[in-house]
Protein backbone atom coordinates (compact mmCIF):
# COMPACT_ATOMS: atom_id res chain seq x y z
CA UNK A 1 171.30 179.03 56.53
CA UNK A 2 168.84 176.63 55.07
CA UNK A 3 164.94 178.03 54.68
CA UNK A 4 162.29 175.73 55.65
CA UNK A 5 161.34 175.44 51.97
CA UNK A 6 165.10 174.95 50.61
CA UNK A 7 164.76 171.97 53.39
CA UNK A 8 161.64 170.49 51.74
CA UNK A 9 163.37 170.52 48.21
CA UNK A 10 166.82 168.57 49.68
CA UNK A 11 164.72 166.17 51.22
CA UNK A 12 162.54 165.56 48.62
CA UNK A 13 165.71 165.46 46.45
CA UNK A 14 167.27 162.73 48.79
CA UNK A 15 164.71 161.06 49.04
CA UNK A 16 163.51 160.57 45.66
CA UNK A 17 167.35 159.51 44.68
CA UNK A 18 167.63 156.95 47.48
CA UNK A 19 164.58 155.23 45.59
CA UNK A 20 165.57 155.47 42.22
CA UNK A 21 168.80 153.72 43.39
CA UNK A 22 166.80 150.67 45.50
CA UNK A 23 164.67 150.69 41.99
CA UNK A 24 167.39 150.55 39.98
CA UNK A 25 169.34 147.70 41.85
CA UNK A 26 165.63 145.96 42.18
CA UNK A 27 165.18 146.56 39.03
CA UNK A 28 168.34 144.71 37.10
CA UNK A 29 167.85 141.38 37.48
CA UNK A 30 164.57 141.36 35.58
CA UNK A 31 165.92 143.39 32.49
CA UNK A 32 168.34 141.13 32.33
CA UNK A 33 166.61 138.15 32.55
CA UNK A 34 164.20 139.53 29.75
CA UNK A 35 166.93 140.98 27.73
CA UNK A 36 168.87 137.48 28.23
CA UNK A 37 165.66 135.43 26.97
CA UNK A 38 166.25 136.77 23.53
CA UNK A 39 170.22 135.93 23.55
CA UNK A 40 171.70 133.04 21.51
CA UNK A 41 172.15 129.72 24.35
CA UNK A 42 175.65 130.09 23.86
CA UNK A 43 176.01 134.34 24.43
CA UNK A 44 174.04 134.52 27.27
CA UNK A 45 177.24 135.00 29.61
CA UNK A 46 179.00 136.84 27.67
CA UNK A 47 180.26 139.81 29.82
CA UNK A 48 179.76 143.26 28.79
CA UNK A 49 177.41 142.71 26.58
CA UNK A 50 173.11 143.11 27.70
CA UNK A 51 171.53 143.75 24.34
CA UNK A 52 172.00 140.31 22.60
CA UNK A 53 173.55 140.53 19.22
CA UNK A 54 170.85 138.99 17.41
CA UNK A 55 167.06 139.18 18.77
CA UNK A 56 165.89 135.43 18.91
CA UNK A 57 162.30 135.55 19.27
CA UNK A 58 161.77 131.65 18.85
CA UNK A 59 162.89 131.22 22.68
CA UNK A 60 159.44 131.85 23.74
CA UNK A 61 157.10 129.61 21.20
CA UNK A 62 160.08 127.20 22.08
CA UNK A 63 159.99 127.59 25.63
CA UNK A 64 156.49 127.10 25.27
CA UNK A 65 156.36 123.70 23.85
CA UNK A 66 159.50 122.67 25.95
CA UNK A 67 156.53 121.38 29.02
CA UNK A 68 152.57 121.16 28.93
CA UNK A 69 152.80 125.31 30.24
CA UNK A 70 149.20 125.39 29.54
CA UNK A 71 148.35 122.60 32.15
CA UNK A 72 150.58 124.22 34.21
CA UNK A 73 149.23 128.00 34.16
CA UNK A 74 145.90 126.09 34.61
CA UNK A 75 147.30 123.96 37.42
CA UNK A 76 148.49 127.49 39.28
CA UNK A 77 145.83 129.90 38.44
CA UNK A 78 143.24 127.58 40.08
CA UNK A 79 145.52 126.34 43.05
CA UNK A 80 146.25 130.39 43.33
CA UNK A 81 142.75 131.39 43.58
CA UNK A 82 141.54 128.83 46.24
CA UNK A 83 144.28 130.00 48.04
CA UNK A 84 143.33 133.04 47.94
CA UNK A 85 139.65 132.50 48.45
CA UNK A 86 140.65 130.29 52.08
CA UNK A 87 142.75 133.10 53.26
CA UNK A 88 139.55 135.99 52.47
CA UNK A 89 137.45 133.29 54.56
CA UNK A 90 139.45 132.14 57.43
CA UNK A 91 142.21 135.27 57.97
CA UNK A 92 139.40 138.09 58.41
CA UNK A 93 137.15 136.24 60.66
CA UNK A 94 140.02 135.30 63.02
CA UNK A 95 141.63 138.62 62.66
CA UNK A 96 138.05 140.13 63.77
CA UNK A 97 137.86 137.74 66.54
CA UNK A 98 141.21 139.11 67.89
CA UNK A 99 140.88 142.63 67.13
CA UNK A 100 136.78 142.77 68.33
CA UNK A 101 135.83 140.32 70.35
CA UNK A 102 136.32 139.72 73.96
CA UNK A 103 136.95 135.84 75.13
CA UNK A 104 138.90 133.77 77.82
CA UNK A 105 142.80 134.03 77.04
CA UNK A 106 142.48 135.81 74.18
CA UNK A 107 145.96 137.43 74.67
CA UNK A 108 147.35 134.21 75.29
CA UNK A 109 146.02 132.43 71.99
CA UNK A 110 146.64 135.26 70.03
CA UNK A 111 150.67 135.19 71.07
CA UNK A 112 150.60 131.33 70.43
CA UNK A 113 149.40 131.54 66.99
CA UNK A 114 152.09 134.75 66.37
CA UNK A 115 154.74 132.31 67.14
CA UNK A 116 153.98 129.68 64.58
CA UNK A 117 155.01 133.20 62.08
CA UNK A 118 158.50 131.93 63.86
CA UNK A 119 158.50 128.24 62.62
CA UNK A 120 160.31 127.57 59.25
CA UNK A 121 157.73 125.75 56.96
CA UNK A 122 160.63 123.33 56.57
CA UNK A 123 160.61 121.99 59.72
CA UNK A 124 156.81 120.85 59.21
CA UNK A 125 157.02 119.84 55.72
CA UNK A 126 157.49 115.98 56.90
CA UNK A 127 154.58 115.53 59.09
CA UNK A 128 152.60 118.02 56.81
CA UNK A 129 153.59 114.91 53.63
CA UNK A 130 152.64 112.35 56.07
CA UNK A 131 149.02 113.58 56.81
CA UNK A 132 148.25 114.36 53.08
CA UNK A 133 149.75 110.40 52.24
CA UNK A 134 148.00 108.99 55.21
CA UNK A 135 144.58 110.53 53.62
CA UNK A 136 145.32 109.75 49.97
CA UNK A 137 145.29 113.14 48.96
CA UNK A 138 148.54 113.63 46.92
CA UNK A 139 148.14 114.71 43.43
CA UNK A 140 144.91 117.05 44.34
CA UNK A 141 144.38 120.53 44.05
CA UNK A 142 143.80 119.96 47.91
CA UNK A 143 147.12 118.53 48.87
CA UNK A 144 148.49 121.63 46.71
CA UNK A 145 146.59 124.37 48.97
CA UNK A 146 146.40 122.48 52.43
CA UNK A 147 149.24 124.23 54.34
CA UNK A 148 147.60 127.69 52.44
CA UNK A 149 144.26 127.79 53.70
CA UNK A 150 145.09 130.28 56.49
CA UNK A 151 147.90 132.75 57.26
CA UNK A 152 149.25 133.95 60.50
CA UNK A 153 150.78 136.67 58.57
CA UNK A 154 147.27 138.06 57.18
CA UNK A 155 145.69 137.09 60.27
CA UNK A 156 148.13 139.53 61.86
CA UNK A 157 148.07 142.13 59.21
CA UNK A 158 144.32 141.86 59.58
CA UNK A 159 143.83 142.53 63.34
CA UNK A 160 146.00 145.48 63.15
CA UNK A 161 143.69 147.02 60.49
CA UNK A 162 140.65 146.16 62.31
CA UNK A 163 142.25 148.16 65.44
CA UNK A 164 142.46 151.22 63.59
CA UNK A 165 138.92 150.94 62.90
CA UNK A 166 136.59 153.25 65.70
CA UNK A 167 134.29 150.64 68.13
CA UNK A 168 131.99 153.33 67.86
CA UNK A 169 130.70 152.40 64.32
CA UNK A 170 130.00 148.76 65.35
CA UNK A 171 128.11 150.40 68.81
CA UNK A 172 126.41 151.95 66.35
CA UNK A 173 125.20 148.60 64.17
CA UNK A 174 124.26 147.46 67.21
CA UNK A 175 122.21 150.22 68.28
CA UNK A 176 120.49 149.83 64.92
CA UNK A 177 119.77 145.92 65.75
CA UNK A 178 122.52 144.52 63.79
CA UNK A 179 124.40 141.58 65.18
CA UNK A 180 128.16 140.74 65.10
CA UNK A 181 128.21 138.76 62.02
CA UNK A 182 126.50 141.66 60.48
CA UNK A 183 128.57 144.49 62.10
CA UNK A 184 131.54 142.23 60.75
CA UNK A 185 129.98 142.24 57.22
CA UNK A 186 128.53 145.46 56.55
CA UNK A 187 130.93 147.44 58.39
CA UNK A 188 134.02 145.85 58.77
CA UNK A 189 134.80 144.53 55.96
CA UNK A 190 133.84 147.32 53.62
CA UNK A 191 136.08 149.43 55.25
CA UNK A 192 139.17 146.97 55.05
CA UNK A 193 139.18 146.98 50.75
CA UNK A 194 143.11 148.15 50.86
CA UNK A 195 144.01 145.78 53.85
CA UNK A 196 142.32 142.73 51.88
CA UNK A 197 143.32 143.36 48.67
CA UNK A 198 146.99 143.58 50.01
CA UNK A 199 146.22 140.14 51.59
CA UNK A 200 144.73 138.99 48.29
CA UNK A 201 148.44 139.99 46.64
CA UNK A 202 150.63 138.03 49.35
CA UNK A 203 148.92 134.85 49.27
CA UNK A 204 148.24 135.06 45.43
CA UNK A 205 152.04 135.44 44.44
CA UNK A 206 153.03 132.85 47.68
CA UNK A 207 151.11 130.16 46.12
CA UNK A 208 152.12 131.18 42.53
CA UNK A 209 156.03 130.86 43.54
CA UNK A 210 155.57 127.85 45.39
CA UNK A 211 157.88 125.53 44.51
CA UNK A 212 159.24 122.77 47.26
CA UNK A 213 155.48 121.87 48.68
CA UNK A 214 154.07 121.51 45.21
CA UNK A 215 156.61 119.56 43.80
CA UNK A 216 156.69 116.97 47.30
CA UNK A 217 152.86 116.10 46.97
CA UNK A 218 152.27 115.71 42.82
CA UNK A 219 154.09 113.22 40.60
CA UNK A 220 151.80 113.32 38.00
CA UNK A 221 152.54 115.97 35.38
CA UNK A 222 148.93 116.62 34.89
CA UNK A 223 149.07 118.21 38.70
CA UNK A 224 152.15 120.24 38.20
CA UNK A 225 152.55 123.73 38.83
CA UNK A 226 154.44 126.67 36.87
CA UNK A 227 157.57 126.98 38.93
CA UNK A 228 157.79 123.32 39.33
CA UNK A 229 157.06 122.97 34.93
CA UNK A 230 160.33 124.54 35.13
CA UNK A 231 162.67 121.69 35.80
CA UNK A 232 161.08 119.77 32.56
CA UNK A 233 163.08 122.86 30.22
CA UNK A 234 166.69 120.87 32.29
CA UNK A 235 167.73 118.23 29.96
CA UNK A 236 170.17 115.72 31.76
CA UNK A 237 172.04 115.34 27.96
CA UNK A 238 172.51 118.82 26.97
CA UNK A 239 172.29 120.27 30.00
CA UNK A 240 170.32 123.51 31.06
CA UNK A 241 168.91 125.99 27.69
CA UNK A 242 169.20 128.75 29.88
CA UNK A 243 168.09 131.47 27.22
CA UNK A 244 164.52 129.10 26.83
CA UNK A 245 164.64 129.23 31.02
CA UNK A 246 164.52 132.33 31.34
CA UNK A 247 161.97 133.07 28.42
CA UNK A 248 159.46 131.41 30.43
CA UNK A 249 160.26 132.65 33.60
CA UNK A 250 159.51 135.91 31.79
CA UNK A 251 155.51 134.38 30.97
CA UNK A 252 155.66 133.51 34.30
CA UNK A 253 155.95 136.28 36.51
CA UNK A 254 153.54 138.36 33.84
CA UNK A 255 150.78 137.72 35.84
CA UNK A 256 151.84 138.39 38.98
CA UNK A 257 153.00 141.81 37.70
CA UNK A 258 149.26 142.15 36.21
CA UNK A 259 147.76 141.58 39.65
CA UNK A 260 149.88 144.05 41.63
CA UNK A 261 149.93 146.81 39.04
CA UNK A 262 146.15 146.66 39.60
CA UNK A 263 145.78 146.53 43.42
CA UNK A 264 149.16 148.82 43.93
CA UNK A 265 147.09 151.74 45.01
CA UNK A 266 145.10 149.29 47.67
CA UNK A 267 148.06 147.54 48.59
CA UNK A 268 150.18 150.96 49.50
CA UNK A 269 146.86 151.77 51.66
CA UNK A 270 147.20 148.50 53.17
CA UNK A 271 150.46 148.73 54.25
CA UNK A 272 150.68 151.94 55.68
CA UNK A 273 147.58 152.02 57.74
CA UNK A 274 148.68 148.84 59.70
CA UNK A 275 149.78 150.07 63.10
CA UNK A 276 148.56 153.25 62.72
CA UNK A 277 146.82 152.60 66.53
């Protein structure tokens, strides 16, 4: 008969193998990409083999010069950061408003903007092009960020952290002659650091990976982004340098590692006390 404590250890010891086997399986693609970046163009599908034979450490200076990368890292740390400045602006006051406030049809309005989460961005990409064109806005930082400035997702996420937080302590502010814009500022908010700084991750790495929106409204190279930089490394006479690829896809996704290693701890937080109430 198991113990309660021999319980606790197989548990633990299931538990802790499941991950390492998601980790692992997560995990492979992106050694191999980095171990592939230092392969020879012509061994890097060689099968069998990971570690290259020899270590070519010119496919990153060489990758580098391939495209203007340092317009490009420009071009997507700035169109990154607006991005994520709109959504800390527009996604906690509406998630506030929903989670707070009491007005006519709330419900309602709230379960019509929930169902644009169901809406490919696809199917609006055309009329989103149009309105950008029609205002002579293509090949802005603007045009870049439009479709960015709010998210139904963090709007979402938002309201279902503000739940879990007691009405008593803004009953309180009030008591104390605060107002709601203050209550939502000095009590609110300082309590939400984990659900905001996962919020800060999600719509950092969603404008650093975007790809199809980017490359519809810029044609000048000045305006490009990273992940659209990368078709430049495709030459149409030799054909794709696929060790040089994936050297900068390696710079690439550096600093979206950097930003999650650092908010991890507040993005864990984030997640698990959604829909705690």
């Amino acid at each position: 008969m198991i113990n309660k404590k021999n319980y606790k250890i197989l548990f633990n010891f299931v538990r802790y193998f499941i991950l390492i086997v998601v980790a692992f399986f997560i995990a492979v693609p992106y050694v191999w990409m980095i171990l592939s970046s230092f392969r020879e163009g012509e061994n890097i599908f060689i099968k069998g083999s990971w570690i290259p034979d020899v270590w070519r450490w010119q496919n990153y200076p060489e990758a580098m010069e391939m495209a203007p990368f340092g317009r490009f890292f420009i071009n997507s740390i700035i169109t990154s950061i607006l991005t994520v400045a709109a959504q800390l602006i527009t996604c906690p006051l509406a998630a506030f408003a929903f989670a707070k406030l009491e007005f006519k049809s709330k419900k309602a309005l709230f379960n019509i903007f929930l169902c644009t989460m169901m809406v490919p961005t696809e199917s609006t990409i055309i009329a989103n092009y149009l309105t950008i064109a029609s205002l002579h806005m293509t090949d802005t930082y603007f045009a870049i960020i439009a479709p960015s400035l709010t998210s139904m997702f963090a709007i979402f996420l938002l309201r279902q952290f503000f739940k879990t937080i007691p009405d008593a302590l803004m009953d309180a502010a009030k008591i104390d002659g605060a107002n709601v814009i203050q209550s939502f500022l000095m009590v609110i908010l300082p309590l939400a650091k984990s659900a905001l700084a996962t919020i800060v991750i999600f719509g950092f790495v969603s404008s650093w990976n975007a790809y199809l929106w980017p490359t519809l409204v810029t044609s000048a190279t000045d305006m490009r982004t990273v992940q659209t930089g990368l078709r430049y490394m495709v030459d149409p006479d030799i054909g794709s340098q696929w060790p040089k690829i994936l050297a900068a896809s390696t710079v690439i996704i550096l600093p979206v590692m950097a930003l999650f290693v650092s908010l991890q701890k507040y993005f864990v937080q984030g997640i698990t006390k959604v829909g705690i109430k």
